[in-house]
C-alpha atoms as a PDB file:
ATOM      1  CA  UNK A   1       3.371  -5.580 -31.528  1.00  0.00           C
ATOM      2  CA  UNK A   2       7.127  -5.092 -31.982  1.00  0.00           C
ATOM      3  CA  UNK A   3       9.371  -8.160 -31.433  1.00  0.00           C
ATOM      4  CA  UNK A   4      13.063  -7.130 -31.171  1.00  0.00           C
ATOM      5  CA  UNK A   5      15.899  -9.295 -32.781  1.00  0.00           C
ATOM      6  CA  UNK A   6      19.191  -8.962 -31.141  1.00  0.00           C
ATOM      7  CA  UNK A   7      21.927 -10.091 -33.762  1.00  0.00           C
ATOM      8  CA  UNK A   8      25.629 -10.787 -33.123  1.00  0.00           C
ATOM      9  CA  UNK A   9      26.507 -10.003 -36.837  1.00  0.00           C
ATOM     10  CA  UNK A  10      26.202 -11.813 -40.197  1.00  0.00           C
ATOM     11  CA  UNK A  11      27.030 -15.842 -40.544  1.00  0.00           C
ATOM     12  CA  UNK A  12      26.948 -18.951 -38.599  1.00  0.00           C
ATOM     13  CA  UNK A  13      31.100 -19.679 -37.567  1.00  0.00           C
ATOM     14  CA  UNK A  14      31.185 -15.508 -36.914  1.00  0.00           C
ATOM     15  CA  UNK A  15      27.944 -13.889 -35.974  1.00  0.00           C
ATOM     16  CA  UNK A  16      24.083 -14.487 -35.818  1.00  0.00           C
ATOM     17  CA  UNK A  17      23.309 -17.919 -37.907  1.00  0.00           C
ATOM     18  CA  UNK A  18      21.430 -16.319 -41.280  1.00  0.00           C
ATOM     19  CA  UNK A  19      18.654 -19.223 -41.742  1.00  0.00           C
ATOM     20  CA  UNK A  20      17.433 -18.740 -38.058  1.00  0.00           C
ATOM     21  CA  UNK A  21      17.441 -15.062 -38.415  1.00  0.00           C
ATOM     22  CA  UNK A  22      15.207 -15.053 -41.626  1.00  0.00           C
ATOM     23  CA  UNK A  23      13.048 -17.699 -40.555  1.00  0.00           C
ATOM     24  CA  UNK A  24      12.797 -15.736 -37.097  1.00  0.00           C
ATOM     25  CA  UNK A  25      11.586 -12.540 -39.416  1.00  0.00           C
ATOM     26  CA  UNK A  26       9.429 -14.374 -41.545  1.00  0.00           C
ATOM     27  CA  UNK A  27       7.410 -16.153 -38.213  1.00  0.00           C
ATOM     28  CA  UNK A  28       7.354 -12.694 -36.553  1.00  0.00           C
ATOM     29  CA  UNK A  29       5.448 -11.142 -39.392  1.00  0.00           C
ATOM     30  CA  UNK A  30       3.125 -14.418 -40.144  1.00  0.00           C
ATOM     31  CA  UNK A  31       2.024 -13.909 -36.634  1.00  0.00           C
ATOM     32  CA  UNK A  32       0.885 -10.671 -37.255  1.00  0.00           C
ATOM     33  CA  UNK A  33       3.696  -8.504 -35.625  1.00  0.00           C
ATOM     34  CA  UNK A  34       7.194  -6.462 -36.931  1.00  0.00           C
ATOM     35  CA  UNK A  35      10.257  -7.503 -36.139  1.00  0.00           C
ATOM     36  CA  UNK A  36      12.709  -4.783 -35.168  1.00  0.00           C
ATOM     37  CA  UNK A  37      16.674  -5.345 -36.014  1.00  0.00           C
ATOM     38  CA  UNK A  38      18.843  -4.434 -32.930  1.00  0.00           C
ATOM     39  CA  UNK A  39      23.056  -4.171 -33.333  1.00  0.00           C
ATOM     40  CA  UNK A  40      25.822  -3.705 -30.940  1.00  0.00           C
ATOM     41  CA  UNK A  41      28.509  -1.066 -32.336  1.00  0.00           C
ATOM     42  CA  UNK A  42      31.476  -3.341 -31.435  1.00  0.00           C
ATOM     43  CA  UNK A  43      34.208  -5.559 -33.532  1.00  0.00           C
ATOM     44  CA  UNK A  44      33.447  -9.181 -33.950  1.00  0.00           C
ATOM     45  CA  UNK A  45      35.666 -11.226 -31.939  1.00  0.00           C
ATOM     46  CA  UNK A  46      37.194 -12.410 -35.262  1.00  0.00           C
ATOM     47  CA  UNK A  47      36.344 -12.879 -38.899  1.00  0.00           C
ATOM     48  CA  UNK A  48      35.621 -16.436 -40.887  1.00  0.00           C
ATOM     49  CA  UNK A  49      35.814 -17.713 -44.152  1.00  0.00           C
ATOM     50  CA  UNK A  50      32.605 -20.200 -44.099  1.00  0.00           C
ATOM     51  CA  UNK A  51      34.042 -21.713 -47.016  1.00  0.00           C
ATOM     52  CA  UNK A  52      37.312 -22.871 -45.490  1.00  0.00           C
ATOM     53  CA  UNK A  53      36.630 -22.125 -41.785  1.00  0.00           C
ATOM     54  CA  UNK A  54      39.699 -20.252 -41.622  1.00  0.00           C
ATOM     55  CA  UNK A  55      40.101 -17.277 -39.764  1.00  0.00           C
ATOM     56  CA  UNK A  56      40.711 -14.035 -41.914  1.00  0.00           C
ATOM     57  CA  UNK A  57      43.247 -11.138 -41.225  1.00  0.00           C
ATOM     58  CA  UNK A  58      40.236  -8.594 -41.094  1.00  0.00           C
ATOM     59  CA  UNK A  59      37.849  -7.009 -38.759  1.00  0.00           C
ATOM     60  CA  UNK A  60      33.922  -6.687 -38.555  1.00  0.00           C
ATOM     61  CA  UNK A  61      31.428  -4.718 -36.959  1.00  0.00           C
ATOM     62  CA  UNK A  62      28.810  -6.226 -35.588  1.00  0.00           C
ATOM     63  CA  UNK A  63      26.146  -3.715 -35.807  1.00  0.00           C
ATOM     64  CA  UNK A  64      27.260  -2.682 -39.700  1.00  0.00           C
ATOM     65  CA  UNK A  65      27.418  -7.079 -40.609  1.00  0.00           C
ATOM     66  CA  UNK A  66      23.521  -7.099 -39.169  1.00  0.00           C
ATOM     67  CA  UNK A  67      22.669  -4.304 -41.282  1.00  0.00           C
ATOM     68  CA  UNK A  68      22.807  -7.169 -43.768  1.00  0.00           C
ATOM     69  CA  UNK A  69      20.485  -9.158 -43.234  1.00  0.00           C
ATOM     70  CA  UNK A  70      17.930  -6.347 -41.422  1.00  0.00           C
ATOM     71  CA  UNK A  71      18.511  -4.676 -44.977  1.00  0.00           C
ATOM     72  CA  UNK A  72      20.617  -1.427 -43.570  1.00  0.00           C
ATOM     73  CA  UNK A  73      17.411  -0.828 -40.729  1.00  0.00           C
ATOM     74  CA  UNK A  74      19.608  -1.347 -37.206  1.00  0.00           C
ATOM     75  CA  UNK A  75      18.830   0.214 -33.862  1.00  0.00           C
ATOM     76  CA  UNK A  76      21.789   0.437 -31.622  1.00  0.00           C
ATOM     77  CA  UNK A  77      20.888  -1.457 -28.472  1.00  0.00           C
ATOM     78  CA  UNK A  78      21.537   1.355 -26.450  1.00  0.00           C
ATOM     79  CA  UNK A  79      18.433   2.346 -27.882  1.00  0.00           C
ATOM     80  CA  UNK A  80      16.527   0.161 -27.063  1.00  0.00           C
ATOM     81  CA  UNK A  81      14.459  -0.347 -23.201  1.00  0.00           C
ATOM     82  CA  UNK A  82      11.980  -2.633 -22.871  1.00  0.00           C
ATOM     83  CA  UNK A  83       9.157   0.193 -22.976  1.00  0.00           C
ATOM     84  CA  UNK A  84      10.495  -0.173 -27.211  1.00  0.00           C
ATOM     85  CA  UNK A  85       9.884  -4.008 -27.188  1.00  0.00           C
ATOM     86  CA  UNK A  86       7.470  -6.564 -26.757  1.00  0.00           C
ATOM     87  CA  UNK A  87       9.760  -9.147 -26.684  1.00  0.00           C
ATOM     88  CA  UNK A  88      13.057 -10.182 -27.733  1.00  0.00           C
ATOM     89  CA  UNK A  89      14.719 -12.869 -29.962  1.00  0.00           C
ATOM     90  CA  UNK A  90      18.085 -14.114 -30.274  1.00  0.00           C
ATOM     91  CA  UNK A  91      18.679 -16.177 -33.158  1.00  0.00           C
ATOM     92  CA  UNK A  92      21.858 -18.825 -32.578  1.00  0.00           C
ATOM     93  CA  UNK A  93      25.052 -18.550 -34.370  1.00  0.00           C
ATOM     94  CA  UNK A  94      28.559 -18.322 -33.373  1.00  0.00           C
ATOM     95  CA  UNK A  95      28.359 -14.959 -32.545  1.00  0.00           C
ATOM     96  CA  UNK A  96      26.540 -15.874 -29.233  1.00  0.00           C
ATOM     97  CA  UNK A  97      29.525 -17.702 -28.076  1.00  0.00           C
ATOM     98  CA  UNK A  98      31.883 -15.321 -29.650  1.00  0.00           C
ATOM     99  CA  UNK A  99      30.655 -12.061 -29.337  1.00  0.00           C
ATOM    100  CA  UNK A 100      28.229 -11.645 -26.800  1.00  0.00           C
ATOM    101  CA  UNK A 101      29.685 -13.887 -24.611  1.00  0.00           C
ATOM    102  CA  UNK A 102      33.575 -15.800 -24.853  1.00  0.00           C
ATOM    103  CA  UNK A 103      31.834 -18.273 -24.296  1.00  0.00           C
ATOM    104  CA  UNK A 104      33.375 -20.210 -26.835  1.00  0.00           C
ATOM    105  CA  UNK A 105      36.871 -19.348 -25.199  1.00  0.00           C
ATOM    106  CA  UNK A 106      36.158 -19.732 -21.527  1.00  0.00           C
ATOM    107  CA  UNK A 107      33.071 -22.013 -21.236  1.00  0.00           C
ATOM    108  CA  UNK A 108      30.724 -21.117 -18.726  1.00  0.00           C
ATOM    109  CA  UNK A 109      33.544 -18.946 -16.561  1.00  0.00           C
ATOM    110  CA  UNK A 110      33.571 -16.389 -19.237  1.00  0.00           C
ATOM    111  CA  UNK A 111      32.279 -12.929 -19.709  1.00  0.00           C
ATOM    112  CA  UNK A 112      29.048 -11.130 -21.442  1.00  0.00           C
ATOM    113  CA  UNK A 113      28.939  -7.916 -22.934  1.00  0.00           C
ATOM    114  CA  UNK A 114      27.466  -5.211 -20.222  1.00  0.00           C
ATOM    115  CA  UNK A 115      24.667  -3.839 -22.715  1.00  0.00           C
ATOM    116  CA  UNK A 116      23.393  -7.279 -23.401  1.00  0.00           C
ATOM    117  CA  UNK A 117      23.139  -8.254 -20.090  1.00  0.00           C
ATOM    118  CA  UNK A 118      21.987  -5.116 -19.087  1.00  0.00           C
ATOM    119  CA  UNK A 119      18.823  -5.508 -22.024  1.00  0.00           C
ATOM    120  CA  UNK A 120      18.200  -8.806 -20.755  1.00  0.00           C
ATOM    121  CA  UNK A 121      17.899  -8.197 -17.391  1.00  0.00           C
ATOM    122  CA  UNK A 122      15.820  -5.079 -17.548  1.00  0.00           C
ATOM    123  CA  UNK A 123      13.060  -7.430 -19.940  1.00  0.00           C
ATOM    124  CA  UNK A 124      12.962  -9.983 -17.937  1.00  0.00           C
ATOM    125  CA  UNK A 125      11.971  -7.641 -14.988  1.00  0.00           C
ATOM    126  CA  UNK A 126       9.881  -5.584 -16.871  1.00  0.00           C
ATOM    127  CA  UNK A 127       7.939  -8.612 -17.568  1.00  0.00           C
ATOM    128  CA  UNK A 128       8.947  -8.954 -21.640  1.00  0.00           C
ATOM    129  CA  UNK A 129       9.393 -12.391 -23.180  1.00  0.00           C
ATOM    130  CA  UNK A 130      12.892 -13.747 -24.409  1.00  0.00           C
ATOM    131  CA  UNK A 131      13.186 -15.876 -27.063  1.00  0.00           C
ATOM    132  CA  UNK A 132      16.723 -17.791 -27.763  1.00  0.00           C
ATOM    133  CA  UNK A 133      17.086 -20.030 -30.667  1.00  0.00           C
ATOM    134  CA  UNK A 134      19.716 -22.707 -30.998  1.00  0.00           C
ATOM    135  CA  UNK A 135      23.405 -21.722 -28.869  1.00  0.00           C
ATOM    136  CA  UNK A 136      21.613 -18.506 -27.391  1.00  0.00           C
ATOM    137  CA  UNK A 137      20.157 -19.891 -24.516  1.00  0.00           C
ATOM    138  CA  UNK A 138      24.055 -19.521 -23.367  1.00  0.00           C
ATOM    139  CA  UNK A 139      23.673 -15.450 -23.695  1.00  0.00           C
ATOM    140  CA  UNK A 140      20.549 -16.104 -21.336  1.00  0.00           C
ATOM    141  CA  UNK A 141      22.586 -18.429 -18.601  1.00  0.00           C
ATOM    142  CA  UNK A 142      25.286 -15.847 -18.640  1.00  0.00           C
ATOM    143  CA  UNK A 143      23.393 -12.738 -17.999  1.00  0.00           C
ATOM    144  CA  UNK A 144      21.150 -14.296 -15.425  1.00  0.00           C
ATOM    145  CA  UNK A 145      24.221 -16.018 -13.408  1.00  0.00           C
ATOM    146  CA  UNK A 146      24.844 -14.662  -9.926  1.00  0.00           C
ATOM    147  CA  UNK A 147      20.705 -13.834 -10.040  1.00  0.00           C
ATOM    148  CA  UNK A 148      18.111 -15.247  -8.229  1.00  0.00           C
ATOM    149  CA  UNK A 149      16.750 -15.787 -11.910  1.00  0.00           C
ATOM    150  CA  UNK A 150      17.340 -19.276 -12.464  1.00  0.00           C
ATOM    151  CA  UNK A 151      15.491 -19.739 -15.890  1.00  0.00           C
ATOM    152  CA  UNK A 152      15.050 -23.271 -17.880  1.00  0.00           C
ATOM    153  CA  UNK A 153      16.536 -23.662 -20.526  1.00  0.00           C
ATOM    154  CA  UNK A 154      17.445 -26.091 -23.673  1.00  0.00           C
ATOM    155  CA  UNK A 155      19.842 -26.504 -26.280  1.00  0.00           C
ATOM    156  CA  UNK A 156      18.972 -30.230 -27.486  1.00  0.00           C
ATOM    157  CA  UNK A 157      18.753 -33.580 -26.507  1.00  0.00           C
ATOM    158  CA  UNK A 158      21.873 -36.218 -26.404  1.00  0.00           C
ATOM    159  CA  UNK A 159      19.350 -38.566 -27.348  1.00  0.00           C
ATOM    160  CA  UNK A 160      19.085 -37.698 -31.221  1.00  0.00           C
ATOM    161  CA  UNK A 161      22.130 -36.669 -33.567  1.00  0.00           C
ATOM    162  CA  UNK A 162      24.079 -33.375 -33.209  1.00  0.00           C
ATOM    163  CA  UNK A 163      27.567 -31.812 -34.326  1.00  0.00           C
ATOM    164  CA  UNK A 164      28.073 -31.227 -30.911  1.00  0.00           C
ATOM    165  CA  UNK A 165      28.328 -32.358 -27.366  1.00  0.00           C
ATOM    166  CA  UNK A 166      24.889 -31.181 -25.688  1.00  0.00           C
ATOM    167  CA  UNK A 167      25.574 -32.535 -22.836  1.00  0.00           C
ATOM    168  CA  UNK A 168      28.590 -30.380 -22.316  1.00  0.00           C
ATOM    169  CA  UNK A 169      26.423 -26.993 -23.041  1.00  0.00           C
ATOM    170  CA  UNK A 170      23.564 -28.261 -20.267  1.00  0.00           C
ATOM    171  CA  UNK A 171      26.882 -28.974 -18.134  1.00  0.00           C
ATOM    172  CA  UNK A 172      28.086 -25.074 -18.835  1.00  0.00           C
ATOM    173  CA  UNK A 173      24.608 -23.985 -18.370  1.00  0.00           C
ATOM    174  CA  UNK A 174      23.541 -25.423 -15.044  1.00  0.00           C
ATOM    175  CA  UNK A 175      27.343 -24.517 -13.707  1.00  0.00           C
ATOM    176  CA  UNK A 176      26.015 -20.873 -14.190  1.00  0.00           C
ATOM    177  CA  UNK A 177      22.799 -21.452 -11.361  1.00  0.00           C
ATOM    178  CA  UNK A 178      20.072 -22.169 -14.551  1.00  0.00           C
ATOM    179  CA  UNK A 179      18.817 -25.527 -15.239  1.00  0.00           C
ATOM    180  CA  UNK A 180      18.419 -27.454 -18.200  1.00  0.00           C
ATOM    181  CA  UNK A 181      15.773 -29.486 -19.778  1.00  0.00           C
ATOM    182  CA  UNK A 182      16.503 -31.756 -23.045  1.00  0.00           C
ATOM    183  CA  UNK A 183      14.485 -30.986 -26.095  1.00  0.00           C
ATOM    184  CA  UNK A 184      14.120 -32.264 -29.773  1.00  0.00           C
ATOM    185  CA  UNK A 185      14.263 -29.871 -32.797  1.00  0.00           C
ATOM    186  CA  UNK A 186      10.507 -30.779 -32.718  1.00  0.00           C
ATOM    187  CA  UNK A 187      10.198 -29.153 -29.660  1.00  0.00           C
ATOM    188  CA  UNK A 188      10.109 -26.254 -27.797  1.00  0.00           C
ATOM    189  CA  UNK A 189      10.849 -25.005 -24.270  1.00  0.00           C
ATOM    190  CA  UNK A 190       9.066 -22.372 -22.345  1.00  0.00           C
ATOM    191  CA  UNK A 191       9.812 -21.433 -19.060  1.00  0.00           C
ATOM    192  CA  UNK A 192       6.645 -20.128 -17.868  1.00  0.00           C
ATOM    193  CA  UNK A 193       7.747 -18.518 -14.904  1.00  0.00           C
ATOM    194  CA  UNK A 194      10.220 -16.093 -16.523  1.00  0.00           C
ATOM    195  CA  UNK A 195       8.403 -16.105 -20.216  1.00  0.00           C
ATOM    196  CA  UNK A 196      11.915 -17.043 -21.689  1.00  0.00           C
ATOM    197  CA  UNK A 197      11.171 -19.797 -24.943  1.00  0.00           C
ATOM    198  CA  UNK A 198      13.911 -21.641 -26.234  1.00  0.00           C
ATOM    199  CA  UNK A 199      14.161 -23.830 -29.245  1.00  0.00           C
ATOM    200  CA  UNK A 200      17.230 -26.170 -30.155  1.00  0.00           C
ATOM    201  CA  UNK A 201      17.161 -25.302 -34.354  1.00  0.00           C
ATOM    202  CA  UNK A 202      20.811 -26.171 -35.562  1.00  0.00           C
ATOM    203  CA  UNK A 203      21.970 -27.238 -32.659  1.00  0.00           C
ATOM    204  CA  UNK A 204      20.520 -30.671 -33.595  1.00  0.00           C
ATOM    205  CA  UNK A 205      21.099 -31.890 -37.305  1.00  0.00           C
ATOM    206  CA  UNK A 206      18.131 -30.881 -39.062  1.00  0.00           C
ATOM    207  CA  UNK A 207      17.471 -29.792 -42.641  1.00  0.00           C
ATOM    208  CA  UNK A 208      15.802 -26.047 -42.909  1.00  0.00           C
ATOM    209  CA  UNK A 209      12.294 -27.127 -42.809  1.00  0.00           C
ATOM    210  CA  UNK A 210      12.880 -28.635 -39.381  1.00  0.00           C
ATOM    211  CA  UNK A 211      14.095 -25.484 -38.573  1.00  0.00           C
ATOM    212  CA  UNK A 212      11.239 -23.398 -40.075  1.00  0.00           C
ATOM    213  CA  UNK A 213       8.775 -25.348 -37.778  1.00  0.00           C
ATOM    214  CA  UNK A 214      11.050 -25.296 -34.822  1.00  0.00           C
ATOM    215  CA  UNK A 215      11.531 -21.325 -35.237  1.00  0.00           C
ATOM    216  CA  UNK A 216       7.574 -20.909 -35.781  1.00  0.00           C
ATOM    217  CA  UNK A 217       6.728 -22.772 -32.737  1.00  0.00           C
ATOM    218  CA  UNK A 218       9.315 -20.569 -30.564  1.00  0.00           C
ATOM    219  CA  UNK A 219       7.820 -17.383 -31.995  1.00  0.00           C
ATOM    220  CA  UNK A 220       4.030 -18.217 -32.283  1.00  0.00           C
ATOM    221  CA  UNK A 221       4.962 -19.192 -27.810  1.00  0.00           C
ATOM    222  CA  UNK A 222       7.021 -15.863 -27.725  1.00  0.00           C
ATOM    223  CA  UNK A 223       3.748 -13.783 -29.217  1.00  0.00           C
ATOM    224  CA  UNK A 224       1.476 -15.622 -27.274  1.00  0.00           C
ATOM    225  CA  UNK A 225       3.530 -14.438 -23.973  1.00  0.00           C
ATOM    226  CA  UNK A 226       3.887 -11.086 -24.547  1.00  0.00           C
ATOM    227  CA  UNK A 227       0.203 -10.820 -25.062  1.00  0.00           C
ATOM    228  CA  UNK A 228      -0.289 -12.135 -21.341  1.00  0.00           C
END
């Protein structure tokens, strides 16, 4: 079984959150299956110090800053259909909101990139699972809106602590036509109907255990869907 991962580049405040993308890896090939690393050959929206925060005068490629992590193994996504996959994860990270989508820019009235969308949309019809971990679940409410897919999905709870305002994210979400359910890093969320799984992870504050166990539970769901 192959299990894509669909990375926005390399680091939390700029591209696909490190920690959730390892973690995601190491789950995927606990359970049994290999994980396949899958890039988009465009510029970051912008580049961070994650020391400082600051923005730096560069640019970044998102397909060559996942080749870090997937150790210099990336398939361009234009490679990859659904008849490639079994499923599909999208670890969290800035990068979601930044790259993928503006979301961090324009909320829930902003754009998604065409050959994510497109990806999405063909595995959800072809029947393939979706995973989204932490902010990702926004990549899902974007390329779904204007559907009659209307998928559940979760980025937290305003019930526990978080660095920042769930509420506002289930607001964004359910503005797009999908609805939202409030979870605990200790929990998952699978919409059955769809076979899209998503997790909270660093979206709530958590140490990296919590988020090893939050990430196994979402994959071990993930495998168990695409076996259906």
């Amino acid at each position: 079984m192959k299990i894509g991962i669909l990375l926005s580049g390399c680091g939390v405040y700029d591209g696909a959150e490190i920690q959730e993308t390892v973690l995601a890896m190491l789950a995927i090939e606990e359970f049994g299956a290999e994980y396949v690393c899958i890039g988009v050959d465009k510029d970051q929206q912008h580049v961070i110090n994650h020391l400082t925060g600051e923005e730096m005068a560069e640019t970044r490629n998102m397909k060559i800053e996942a080749a870090r992590m997937a150790r210099g193994e990336v398939i361009d996504i234009s490679k990859i259909t659904p008849a490639n996959i079994d499923a599909l994860v999208i670890p969290g990270g800035f990068g979601s909101a930044k790259n993928f989508t503006d979301w961090a820019f324009n909320g829930s009235n902003g754009h998604i990139l065409p050959e994510v969308k497109l990806l999405l949309v063909n595995l959800i019809n072809a029947g393939k699972p979706i995973c989204a971990l932490c902010v990702s679940p926004i990549v899902l409410a974007k390329a779904f809106e204007d559907s009659e897919i209307k998928p559940k999905l979760t980025l937290g709870t305003s019930q526990e602590t978080s660095p920042y305002e769930i509420n506002n994210f289930h607001s964004g979400i359910e503005q797009t036509g999908a609805l939202t359910v409030e979870k605990t890093v200790r929990e998952i969320l699978t919409d059955e109907v769809y076979k899209i799984v998503t997790a909270p992870c660093y979206m709530m504050e958590a140490n990296i255990l919590e988020i090893r166990n939050n990430i196994k539970s979402a994959i071990q769901k993930t495998i168990d869907l695409a076996k259906v």
